[in-house]
C-alpha atoms as a PDB file:
ATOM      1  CA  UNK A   1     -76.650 -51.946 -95.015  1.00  0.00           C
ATOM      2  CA  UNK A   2     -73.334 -51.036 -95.539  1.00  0.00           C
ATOM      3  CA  UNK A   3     -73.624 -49.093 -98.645  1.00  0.00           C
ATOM      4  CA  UNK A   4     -76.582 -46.664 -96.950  1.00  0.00           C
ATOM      5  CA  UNK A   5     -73.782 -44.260 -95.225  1.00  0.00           C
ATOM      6  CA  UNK A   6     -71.640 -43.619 -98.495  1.00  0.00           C
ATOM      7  CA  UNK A   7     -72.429 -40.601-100.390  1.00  0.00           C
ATOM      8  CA  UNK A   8     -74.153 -41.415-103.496  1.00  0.00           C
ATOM      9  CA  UNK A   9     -76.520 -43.465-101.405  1.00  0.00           C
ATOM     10  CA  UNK A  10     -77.023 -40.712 -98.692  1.00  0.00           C
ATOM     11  CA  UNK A  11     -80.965 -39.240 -97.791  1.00  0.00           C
ATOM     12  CA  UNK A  12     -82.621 -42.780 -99.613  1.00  0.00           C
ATOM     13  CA  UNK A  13     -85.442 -44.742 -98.524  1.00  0.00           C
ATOM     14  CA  UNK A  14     -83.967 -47.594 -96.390  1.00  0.00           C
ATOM     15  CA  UNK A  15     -86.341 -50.140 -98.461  1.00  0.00           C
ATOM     16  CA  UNK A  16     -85.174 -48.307-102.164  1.00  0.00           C
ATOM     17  CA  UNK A  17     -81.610 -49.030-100.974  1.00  0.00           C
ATOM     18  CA  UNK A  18     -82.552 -52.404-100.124  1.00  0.00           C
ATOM     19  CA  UNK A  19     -83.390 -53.420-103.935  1.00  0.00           C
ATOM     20  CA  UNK A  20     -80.304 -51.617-104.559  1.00  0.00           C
ATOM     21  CA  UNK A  21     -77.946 -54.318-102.662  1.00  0.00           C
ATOM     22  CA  UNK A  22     -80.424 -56.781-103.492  1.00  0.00           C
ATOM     23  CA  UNK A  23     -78.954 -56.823-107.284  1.00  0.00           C
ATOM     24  CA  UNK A  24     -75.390 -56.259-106.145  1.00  0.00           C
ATOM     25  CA  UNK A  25     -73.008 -59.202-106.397  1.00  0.00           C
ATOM     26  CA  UNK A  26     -69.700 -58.897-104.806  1.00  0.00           C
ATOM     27  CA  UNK A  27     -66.232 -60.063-106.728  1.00  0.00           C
ATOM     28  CA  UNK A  28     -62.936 -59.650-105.582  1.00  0.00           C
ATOM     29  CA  UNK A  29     -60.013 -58.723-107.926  1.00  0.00           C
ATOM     30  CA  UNK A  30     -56.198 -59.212-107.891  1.00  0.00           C
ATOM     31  CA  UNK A  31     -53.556 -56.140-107.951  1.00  0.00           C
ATOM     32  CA  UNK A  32     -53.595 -55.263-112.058  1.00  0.00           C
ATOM     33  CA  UNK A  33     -57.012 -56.842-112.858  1.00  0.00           C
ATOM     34  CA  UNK A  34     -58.334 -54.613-115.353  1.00  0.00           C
ATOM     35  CA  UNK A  35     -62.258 -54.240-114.080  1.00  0.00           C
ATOM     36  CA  UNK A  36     -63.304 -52.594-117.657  1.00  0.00           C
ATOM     37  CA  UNK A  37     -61.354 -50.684-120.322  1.00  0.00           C
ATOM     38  CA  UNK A  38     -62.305 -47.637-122.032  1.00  0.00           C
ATOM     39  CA  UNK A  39     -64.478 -47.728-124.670  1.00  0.00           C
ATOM     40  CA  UNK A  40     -65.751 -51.123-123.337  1.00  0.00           C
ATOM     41  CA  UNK A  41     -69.494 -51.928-123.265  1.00  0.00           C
ATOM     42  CA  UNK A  42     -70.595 -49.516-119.947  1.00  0.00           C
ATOM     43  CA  UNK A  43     -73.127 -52.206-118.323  1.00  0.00           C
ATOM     44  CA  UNK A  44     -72.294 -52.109-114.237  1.00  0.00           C
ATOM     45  CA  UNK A  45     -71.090 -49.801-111.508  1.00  0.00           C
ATOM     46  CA  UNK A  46     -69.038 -49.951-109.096  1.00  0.00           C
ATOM     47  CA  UNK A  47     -68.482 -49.367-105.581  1.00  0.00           C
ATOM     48  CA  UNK A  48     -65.514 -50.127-103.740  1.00  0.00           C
ATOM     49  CA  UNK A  49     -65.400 -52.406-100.649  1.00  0.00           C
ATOM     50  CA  UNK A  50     -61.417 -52.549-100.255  1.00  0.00           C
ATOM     51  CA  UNK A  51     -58.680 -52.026-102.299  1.00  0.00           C
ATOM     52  CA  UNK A  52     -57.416 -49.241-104.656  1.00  0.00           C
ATOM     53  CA  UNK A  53     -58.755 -48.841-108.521  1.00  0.00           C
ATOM     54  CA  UNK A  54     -57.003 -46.699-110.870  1.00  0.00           C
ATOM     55  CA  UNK A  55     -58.479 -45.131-113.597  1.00  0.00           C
ATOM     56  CA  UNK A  56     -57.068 -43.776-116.227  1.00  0.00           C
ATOM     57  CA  UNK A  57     -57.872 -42.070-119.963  1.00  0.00           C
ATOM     58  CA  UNK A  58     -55.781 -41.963-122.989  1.00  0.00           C
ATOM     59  CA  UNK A  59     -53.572 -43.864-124.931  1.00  0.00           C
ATOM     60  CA  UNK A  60     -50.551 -42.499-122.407  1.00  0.00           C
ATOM     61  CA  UNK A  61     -52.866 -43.690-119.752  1.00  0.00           C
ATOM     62  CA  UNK A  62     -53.231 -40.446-117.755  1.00  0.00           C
ATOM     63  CA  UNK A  63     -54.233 -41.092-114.405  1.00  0.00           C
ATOM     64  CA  UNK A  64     -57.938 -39.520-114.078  1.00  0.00           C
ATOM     65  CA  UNK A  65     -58.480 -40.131-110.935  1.00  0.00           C
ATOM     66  CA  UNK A  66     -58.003 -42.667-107.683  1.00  0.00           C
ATOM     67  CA  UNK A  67     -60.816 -44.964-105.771  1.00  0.00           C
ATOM     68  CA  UNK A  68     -59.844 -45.796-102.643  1.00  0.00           C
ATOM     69  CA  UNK A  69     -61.943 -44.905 -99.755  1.00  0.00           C
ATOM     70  CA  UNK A  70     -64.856 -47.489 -98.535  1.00  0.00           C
ATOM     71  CA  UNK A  71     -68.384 -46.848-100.681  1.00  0.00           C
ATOM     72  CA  UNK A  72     -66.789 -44.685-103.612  1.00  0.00           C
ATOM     73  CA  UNK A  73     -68.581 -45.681-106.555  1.00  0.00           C
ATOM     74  CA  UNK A  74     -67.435 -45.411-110.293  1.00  0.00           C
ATOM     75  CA  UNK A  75     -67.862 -46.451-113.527  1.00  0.00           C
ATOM     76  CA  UNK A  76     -70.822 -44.126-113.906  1.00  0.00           C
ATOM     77  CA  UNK A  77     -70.675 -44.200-117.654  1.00  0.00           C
ATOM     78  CA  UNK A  78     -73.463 -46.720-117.265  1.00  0.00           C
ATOM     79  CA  UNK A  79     -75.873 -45.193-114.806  1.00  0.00           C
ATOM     80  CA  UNK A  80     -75.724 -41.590-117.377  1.00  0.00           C
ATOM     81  CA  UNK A  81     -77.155 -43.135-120.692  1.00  0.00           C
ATOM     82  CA  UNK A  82     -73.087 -43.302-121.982  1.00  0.00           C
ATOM     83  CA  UNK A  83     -73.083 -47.004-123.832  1.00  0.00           C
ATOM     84  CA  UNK A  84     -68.946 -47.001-123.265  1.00  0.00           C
ATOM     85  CA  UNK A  85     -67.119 -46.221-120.764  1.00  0.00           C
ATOM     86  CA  UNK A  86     -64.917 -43.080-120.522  1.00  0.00           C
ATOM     87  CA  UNK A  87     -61.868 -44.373-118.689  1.00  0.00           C
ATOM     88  CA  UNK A  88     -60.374 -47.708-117.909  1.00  0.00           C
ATOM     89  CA  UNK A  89     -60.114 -49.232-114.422  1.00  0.00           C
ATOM     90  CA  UNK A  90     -57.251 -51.327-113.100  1.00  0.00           C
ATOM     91  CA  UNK A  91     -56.724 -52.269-109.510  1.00  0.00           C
ATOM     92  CA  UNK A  92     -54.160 -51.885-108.012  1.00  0.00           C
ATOM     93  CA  UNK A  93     -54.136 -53.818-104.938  1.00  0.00           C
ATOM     94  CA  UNK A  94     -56.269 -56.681-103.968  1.00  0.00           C
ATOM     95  CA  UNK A  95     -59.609 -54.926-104.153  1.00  0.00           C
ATOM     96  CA  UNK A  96     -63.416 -56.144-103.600  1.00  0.00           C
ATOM     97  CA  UNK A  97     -65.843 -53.969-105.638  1.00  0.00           C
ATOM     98  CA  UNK A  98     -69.629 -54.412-105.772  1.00  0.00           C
ATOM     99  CA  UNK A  99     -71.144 -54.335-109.169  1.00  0.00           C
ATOM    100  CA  UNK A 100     -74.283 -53.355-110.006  1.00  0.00           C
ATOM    101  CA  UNK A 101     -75.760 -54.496-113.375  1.00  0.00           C
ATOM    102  CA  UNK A 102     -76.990 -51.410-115.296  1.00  0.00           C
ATOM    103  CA  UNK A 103     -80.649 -52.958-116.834  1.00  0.00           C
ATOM    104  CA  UNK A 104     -81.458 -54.391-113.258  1.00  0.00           C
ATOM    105  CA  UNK A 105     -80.830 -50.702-111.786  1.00  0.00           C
ATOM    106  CA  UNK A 106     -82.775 -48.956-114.099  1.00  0.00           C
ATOM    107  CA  UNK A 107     -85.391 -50.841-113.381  1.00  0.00           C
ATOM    108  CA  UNK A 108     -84.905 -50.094-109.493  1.00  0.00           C
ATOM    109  CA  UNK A 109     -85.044 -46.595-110.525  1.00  0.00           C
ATOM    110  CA  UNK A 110     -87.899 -46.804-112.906  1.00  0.00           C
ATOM    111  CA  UNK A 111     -90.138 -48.460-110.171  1.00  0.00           C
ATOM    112  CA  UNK A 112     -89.844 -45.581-107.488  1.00  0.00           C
ATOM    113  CA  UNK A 113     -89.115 -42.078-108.833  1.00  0.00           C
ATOM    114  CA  UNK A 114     -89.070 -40.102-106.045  1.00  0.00           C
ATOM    115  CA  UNK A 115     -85.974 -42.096-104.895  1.00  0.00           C
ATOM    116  CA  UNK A 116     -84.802 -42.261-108.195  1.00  0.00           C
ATOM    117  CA  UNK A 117     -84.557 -38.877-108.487  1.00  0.00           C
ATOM    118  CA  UNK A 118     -82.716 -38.695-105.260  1.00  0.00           C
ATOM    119  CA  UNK A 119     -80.184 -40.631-106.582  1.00  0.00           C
ATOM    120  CA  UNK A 120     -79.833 -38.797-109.945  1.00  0.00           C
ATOM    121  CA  UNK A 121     -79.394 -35.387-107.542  1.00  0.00           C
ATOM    122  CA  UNK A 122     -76.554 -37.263-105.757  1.00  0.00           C
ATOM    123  CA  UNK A 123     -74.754 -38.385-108.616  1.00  0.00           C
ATOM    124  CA  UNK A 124     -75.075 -35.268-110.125  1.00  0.00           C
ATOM    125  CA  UNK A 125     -73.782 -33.424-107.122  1.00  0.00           C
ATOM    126  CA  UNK A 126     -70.750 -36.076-106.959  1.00  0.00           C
ATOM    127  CA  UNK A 127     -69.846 -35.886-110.680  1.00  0.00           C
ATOM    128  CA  UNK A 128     -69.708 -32.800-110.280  1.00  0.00           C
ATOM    129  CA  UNK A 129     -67.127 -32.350-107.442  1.00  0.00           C
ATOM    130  CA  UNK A 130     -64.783 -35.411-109.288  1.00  0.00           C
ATOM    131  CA  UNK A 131     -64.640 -33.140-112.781  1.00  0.00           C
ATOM    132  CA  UNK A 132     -64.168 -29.959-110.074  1.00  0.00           C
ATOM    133  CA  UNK A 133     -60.979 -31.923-109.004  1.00  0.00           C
ATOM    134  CA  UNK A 134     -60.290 -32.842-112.504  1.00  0.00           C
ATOM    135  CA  UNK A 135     -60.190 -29.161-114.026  1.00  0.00           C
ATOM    136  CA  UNK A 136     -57.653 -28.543-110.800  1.00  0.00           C
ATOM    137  CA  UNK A 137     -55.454 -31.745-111.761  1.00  0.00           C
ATOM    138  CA  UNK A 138     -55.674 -30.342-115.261  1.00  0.00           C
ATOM    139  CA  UNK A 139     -54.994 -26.646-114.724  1.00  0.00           C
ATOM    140  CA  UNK A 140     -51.971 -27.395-112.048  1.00  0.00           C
ATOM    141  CA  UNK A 141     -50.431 -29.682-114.989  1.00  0.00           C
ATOM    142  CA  UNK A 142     -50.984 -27.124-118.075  1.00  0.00           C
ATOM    143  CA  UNK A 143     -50.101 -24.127-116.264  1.00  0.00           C
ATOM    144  CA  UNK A 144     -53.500 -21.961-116.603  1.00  0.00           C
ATOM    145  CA  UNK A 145     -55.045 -20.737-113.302  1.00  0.00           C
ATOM    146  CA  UNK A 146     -58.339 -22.460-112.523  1.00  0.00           C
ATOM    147  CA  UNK A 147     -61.755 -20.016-112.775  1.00  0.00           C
ATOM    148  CA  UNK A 148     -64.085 -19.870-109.980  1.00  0.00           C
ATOM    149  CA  UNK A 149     -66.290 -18.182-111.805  1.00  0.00           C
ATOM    150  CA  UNK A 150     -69.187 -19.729-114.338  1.00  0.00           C
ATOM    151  CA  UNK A 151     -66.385 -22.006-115.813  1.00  0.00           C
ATOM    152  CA  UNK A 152     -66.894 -20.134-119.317  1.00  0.00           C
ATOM    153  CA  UNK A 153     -63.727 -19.527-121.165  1.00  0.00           C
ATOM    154  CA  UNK A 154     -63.845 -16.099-123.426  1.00  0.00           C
ATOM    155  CA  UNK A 155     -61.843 -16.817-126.383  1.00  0.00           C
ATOM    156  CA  UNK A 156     -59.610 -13.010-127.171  1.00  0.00           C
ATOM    157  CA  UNK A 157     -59.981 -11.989-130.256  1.00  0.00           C
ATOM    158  CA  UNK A 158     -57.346  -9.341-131.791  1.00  0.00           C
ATOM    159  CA  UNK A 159     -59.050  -5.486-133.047  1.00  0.00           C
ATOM    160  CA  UNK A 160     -59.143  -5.654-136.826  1.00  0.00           C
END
């Protein structure tokens, strides 16, 4: 049960996580295999065995962020409802990813909610540390200081 100690899998039922892998299927890509483009029908995730994925967003395809530790998962568009996904993903060394189909997961999920709801919790949490890192990447590069506040931005308005 290799994918049971990687975050987004963390505090689950050992049988839950079992149905998980169960409907995994392994595939191995080359270095510049594009694994899905954005905008592309969102229908698996991912999670990375080896190797080093790439995705980016944009027509100048900004770099959004890097996978390449053991058990990250991505392509999340398709576990959050999204029907496309938000960023493209190109590897860029020989990589081995584990896909997981979207319908087959759902219905994973569907069939035992308290787990499911684990697993929404986790992804939640992890989204939102990637788009933490992302408003860093983003305020480094424009030149505005990040906010550690509520994340609100109060637009000034000149006195009349």
């Amino acid at each position: 049960m290799y994918i049971k100690q990687k975050e987004l899998f963390k505090g689950l039922d050992k049988g839950f996580i079992k149905e998980i892998v169960d409907l995994t299927d392994k595939k191995t890509y080359r270095s510049e295999d594009v694994v899905f483009r954005e905008g592309g029908h969102a229908n698996r995730f991912y999670v990375l065995l080896r190797g080093r994925v790439r995705l980016t967003v944009g027509e100048g395809r900004q770099v959004a962020f890097t996978v390449n530790h053991a058990g990250e998962a991505f392509g999340w568009s398709s576990l959050l409802g999204r029907s496309v996904y938000a960023a493209s993903a190109v590897c860029q060394a020989p990589t081995t990813l584990l896909r997981v189909d979207r319908r087959r997961f759902n219905m994973v999920l569907d069939s035992d909610p308290a787990n499911g709801l684990v697993l929404i919790r986790r992804l939640a949490e992890l989204l939102g540390h990637r788009l933490h890192e992302a408003y860093q990447v983003i305020g480094a590069r424009s030149g505005f200081s990040t906010s550690y506040g509520t994340g609100q931005v109060i637009e000034a308005v000149p006195p009349a």
